[in-house]
Protein backbone atom coordinates (compact mmCIF):
# COMPACT_ATOMS: atom_id res chain seq x y z
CA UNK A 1 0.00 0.00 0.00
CA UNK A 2 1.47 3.01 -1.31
CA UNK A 3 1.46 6.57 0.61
CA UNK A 4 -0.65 7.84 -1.58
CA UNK A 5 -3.24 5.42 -1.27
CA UNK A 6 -6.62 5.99 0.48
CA UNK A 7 -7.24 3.64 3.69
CA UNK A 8 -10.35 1.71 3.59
CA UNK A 9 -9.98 1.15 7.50
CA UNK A 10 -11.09 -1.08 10.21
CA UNK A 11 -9.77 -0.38 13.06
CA UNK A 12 -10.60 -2.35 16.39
CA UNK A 13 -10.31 -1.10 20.33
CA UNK A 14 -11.28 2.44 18.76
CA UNK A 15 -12.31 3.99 21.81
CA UNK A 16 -8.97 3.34 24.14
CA UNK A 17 -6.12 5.49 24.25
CA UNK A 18 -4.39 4.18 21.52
CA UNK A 19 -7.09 3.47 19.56
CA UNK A 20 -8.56 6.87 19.67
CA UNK A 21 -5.25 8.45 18.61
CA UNK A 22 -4.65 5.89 15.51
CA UNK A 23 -7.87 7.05 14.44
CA UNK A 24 -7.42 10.33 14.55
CA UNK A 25 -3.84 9.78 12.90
CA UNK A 26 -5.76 7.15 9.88
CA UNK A 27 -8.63 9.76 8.88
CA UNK A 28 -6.53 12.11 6.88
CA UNK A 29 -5.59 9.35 4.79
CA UNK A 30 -9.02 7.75 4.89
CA UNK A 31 -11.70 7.51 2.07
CA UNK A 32 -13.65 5.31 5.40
CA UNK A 33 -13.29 4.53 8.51
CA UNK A 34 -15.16 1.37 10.60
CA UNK A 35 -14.44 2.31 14.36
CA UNK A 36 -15.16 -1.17 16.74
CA UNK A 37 -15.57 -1.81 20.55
CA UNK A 38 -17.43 -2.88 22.82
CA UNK A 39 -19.09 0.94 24.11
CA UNK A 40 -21.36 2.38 21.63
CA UNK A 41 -21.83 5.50 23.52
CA UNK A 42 -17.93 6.01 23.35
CA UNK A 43 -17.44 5.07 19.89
CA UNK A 44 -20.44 7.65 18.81
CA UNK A 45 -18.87 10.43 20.49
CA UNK A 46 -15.14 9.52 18.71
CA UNK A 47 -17.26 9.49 15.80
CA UNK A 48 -18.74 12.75 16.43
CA UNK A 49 -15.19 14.40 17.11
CA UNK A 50 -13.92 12.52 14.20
CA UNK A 51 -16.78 13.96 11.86
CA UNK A 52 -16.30 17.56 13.00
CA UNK A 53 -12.57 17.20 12.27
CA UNK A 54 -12.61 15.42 8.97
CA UNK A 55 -16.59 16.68 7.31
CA UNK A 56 -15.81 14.46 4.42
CA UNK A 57 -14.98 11.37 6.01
CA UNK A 58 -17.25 8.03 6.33
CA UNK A 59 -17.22 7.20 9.58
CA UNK A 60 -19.01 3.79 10.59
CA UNK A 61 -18.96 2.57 14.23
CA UNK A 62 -20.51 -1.13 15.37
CA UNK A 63 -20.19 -2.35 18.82
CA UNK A 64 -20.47 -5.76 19.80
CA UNK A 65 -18.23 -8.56 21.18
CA UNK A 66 -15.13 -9.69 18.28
CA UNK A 67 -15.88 -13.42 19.27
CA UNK A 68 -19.45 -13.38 18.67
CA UNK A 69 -19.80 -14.86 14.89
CA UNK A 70 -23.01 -12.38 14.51
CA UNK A 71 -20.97 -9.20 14.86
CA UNK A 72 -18.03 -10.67 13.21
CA UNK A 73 -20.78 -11.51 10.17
CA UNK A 74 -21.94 -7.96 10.33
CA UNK A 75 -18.07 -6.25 9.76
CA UNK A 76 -17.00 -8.70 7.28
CA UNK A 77 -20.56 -7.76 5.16
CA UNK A 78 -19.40 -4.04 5.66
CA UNK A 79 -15.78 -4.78 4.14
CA UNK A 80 -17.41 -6.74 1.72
CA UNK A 81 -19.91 -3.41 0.42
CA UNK A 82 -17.16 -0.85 1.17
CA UNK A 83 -13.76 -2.96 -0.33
CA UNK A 84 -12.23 -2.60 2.97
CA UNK A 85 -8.07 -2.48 1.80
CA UNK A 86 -6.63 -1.82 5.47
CA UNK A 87 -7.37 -3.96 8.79
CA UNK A 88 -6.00 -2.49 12.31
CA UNK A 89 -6.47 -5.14 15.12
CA UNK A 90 -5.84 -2.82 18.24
CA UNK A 91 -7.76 -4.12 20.99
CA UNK A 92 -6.27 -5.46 23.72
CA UNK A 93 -6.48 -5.85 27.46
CA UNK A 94 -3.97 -7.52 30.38
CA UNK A 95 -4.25 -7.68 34.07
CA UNK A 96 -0.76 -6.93 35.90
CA UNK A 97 -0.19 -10.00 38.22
CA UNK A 98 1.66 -12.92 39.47
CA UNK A 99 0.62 -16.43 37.51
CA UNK A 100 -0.69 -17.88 40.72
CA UNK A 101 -2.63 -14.59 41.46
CA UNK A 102 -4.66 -14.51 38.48
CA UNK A 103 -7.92 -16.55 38.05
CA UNK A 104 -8.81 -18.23 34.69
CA UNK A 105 -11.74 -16.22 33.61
CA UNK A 106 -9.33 -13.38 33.88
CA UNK A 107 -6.56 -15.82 31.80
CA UNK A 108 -8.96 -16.72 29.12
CA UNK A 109 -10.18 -13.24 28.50
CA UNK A 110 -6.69 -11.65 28.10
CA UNK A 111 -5.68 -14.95 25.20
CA UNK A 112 -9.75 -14.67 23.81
CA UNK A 113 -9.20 -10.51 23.56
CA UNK A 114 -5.70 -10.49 22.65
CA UNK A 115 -5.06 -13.32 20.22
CA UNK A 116 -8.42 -15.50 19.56
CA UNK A 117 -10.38 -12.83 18.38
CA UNK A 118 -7.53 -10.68 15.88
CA UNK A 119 -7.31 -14.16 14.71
CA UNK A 120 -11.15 -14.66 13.70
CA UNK A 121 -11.16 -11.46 12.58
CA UNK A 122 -8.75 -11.44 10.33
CA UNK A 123 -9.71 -14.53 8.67
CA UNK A 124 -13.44 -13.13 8.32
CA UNK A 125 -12.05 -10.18 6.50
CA UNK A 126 -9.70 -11.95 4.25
CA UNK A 127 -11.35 -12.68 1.60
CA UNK A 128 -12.28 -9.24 1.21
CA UNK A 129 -8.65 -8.08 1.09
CA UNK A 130 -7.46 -10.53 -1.12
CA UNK A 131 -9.58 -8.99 -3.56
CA UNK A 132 -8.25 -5.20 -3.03
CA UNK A 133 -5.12 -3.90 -5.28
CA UNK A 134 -2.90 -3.44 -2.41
CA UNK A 135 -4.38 -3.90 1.21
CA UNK A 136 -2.65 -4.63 4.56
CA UNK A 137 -3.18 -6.31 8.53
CA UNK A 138 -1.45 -4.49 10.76
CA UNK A 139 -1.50 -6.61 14.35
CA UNK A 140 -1.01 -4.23 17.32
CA UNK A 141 1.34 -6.40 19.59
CA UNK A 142 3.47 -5.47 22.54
CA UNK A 143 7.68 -5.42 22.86
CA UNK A 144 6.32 -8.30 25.18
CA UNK A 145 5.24 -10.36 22.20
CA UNK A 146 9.25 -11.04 22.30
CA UNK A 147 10.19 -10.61 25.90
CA UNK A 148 8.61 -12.77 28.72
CA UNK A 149 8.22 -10.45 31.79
CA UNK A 150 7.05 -11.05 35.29
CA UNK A 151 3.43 -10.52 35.96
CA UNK A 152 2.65 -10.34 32.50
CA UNK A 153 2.86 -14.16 31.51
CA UNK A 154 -0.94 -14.35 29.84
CA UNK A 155 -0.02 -10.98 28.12
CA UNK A 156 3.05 -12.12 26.78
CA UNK A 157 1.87 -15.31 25.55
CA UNK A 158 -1.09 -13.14 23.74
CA UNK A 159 1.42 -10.87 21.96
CA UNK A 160 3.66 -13.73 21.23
CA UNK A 161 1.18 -15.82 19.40
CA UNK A 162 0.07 -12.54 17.69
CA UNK A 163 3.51 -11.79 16.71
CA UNK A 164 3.70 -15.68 15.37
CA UNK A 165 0.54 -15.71 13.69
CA UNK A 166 1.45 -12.45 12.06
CA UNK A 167 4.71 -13.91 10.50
CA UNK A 168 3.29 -17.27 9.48
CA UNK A 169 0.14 -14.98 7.97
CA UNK A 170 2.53 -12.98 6.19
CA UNK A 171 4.68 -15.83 4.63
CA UNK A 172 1.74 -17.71 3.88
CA UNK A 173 0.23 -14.37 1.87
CA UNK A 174 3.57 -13.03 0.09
CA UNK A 175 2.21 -13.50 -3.38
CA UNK A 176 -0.82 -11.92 -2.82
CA UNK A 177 -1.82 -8.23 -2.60
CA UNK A 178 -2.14 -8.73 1.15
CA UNK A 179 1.03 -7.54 3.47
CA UNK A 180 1.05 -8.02 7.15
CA UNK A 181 2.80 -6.35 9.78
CA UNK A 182 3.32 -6.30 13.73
CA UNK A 183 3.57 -2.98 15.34
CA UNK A 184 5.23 -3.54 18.78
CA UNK A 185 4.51 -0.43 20.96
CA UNK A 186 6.24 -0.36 24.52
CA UNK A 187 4.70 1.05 27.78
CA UNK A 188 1.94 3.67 26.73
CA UNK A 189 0.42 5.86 28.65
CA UNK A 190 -3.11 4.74 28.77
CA UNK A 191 -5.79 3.05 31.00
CA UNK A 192 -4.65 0.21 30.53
CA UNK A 193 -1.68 1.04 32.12
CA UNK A 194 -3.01 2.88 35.29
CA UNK A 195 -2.50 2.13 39.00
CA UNK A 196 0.18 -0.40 39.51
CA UNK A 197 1.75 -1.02 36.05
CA UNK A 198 2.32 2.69 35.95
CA UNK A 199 3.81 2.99 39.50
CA UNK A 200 6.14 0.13 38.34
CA UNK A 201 7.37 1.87 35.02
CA UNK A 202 8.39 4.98 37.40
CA UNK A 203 10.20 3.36 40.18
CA UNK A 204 12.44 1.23 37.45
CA UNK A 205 12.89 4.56 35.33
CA UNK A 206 11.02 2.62 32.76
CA UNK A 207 9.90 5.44 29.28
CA UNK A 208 6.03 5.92 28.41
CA UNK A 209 4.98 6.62 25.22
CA UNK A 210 1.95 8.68 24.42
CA UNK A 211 -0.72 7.33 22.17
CA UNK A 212 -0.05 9.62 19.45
CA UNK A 213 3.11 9.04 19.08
CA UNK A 214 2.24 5.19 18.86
CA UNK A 215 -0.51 5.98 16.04
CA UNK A 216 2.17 8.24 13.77
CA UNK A 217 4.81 4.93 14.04
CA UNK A 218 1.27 2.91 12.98
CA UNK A 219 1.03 5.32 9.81
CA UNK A 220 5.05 4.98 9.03
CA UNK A 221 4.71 1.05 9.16
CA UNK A 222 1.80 1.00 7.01
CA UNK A 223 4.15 3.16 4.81
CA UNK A 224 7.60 0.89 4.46
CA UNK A 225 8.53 -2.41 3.48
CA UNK A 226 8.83 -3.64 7.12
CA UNK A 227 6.96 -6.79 8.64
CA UNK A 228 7.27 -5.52 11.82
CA UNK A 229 8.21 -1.97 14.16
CA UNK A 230 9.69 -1.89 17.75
CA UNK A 231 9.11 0.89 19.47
CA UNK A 232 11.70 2.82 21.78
CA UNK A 233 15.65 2.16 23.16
CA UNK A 234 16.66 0.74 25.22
CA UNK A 235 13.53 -1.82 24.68
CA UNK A 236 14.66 -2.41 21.04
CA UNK A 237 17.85 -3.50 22.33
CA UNK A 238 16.67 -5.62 25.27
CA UNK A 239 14.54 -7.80 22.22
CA UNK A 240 17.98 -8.07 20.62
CA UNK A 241 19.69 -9.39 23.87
CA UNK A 242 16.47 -11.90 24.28
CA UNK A 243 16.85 -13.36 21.18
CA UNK A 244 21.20 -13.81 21.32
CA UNK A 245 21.76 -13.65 25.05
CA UNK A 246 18.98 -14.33 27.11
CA UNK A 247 20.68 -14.99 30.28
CA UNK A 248 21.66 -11.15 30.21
CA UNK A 249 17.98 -10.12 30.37
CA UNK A 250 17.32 -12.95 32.85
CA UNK A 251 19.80 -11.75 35.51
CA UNK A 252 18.50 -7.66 34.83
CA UNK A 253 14.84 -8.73 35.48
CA UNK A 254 15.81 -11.16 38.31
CA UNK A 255 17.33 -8.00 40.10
CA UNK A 256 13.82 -5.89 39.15
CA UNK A 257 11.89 -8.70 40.68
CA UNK A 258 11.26 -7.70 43.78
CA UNK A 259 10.08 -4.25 42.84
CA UNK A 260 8.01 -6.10 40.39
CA UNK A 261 6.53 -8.56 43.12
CA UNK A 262 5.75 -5.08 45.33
CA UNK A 263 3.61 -3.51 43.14
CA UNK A 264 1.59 -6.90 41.79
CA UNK A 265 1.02 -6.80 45.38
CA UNK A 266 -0.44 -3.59 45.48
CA UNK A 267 -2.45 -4.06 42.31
C-alpha cells in the first residue's frame, strides 16, 4: 500500500487510548473509517469528534463482542460493500499479576481478547482483502510479544502468538496483494496502564509513550517495506539481547523482581 493510497480502515479497540489516537492519525488518509468496541456510547462520540474534524470522512462505528460470529458476520458484510483495503487489530487488554494470582476467567479473557479474536477477525475479513489492489493487517502487539516479563505471563503469551501468527500470515500471503505487519509499541500511557503497572514503570525509570506518538509509528509502518516496528531504546535492544543472550535479560529482570513482586502486590 502506497502513501498515496486511500485507507479503507477497520480499526478495532477504537475507543482506548491508543485506539482513539490511531484514528485520529488514519482519517486524513481515509476515504472510510469502521471504528469497533465494545461501548457504543464512546465510539459515537469519537465518531462525532472525528466527523467535525474530517466533514468528508465516512465514519461507521458497530459495537459488539469480536468473538461473537453475529458481529463478526456484520463487519465482514461491511468490508465486503465498502472494499475494505486496510485492517487495524488494536484491541487489547492484560491484568498486571503474578501467575498464581490470576484466576482463569481473567486468563482466558486476556488470550480470547488479545489473540483468539484478531485471529477470527482477520480470517473473516480476508477474503475481502485478497480482492483489493494493495491492502494490509497491521497486528497491534506489545515489545512483550518477544520478551517474557514477570506478571505479564498471559499478556506475553497473547502478543507472542500474535507476533507468530502475524509472520506465518505474512509468509503464507507473500504472493498476494495482502502484506502483514506487527507494530510492537512499549509502555503507553493509557488506562490500561493505570495504577500499579504505571507505578512500576516509574520506580524502574522505565519510558512511556503517548498514544499519538504510537498511532504516527502505525502510519510509518503502514508506509515501508517492514513486517514488523519496535518501538523505543533501550527496549529495542533488550529484544535483541532476548533473542542472542537471554541470560543477560534474565539476571536484569531477576534484580527488578522484587520491585516487580511489590507492586503486583499492590495491584
Amino acid at each position: 500500500m502506497s502513501s498515496s493510497m486511500s485507507f479503507r480502515a477497520v480499526l478495532t479497540g477504537a475507543t482506548g487510548g491508543i485506539g482513539r489516537a490511531m484514528a485520529f492519525a488514519l482519517a486524513p488518509r481515509s476515504e472510510s473509517l469502521l471504528l469497533l468496541g465494545r461501548n457504543a456510547q464512546a465510539l459515537n462520540e469519537l465518531r462525532a469528534s472525528l466527523q467535525n474534524r474530517f466533514p468528508t470522512l465516512t465514519i461507521n462505528c458497530l459495537a459488539g463482542d469480536l468473538l461473537d460470529a453475529d458481529y463478526l458476520k456484520e463487519i465482514s458484510n461491511y468490508a465486503r460493500q465498502n472494499e475494505v483495503n486496510l485492517l487495524v487489530n488494536n484491541a487489547g487488554v492484560n491484568q498486571f499479576d503474578a501467575v498464581k494470582n490470576l484466576n482463569s476467567e481473567a486468563q482466558a479473557r486476556i488470550i480470547e481478547t488479545n489473540l483468539l479474536a484478531p485471529m477470527q477477525l482477520t480470517q473473516a475479513l480476508l477474503p475481502t482483502l485478497l480482492k483489493q489492489v494493495s491492502a494490509q493487517i497491521i497486528q497491534v502487539g506489545s515489545i512483550f510479544g518477544y520478551i517474557g516479563y514477570p506478571g505479564n505471563a498471559a499478556y506475553c503469551a497473547s502478543k507472542f502468538g500474535l507476533r507468530g501468527y502475524a509472520q506465518a500470515l505474512a509468509r503464507e500471503l507473500v504472493n498476494t496483494p495482502v502484506k502483514v505487519k506487527y507494530l510492537a509499541p512499549r509502555a503507553t500511557a493509557t488506562a490500561i496502564n493505570e495504577g500499579a503497572v504505571d507505578s512500576l514503570n516509574k520506580a524502574l525509570g522505565v519510558t512511556s509513550d503517548s498514544p499519538a506518538f504510537v498511532a504516527t509509528q502505525l502510519v510509518h509502518l503502514i508506509d515501508s517495506d517492514r513486517f514488523d516496528l519496535k518501538l523505543g531504546f533501550p527496549e529495542r535492544l533488550f529484544v535483541l539481547l532476548n533473542q542472542l543472550f537471554p541470560r543477560i535479560n534474565d539476571k536484569a529482570i531477576q534484580k527488578q523482581l522484587p520491585t516487580i513482586e511489590k507492586h503486583w502486590s499492590a495491584s
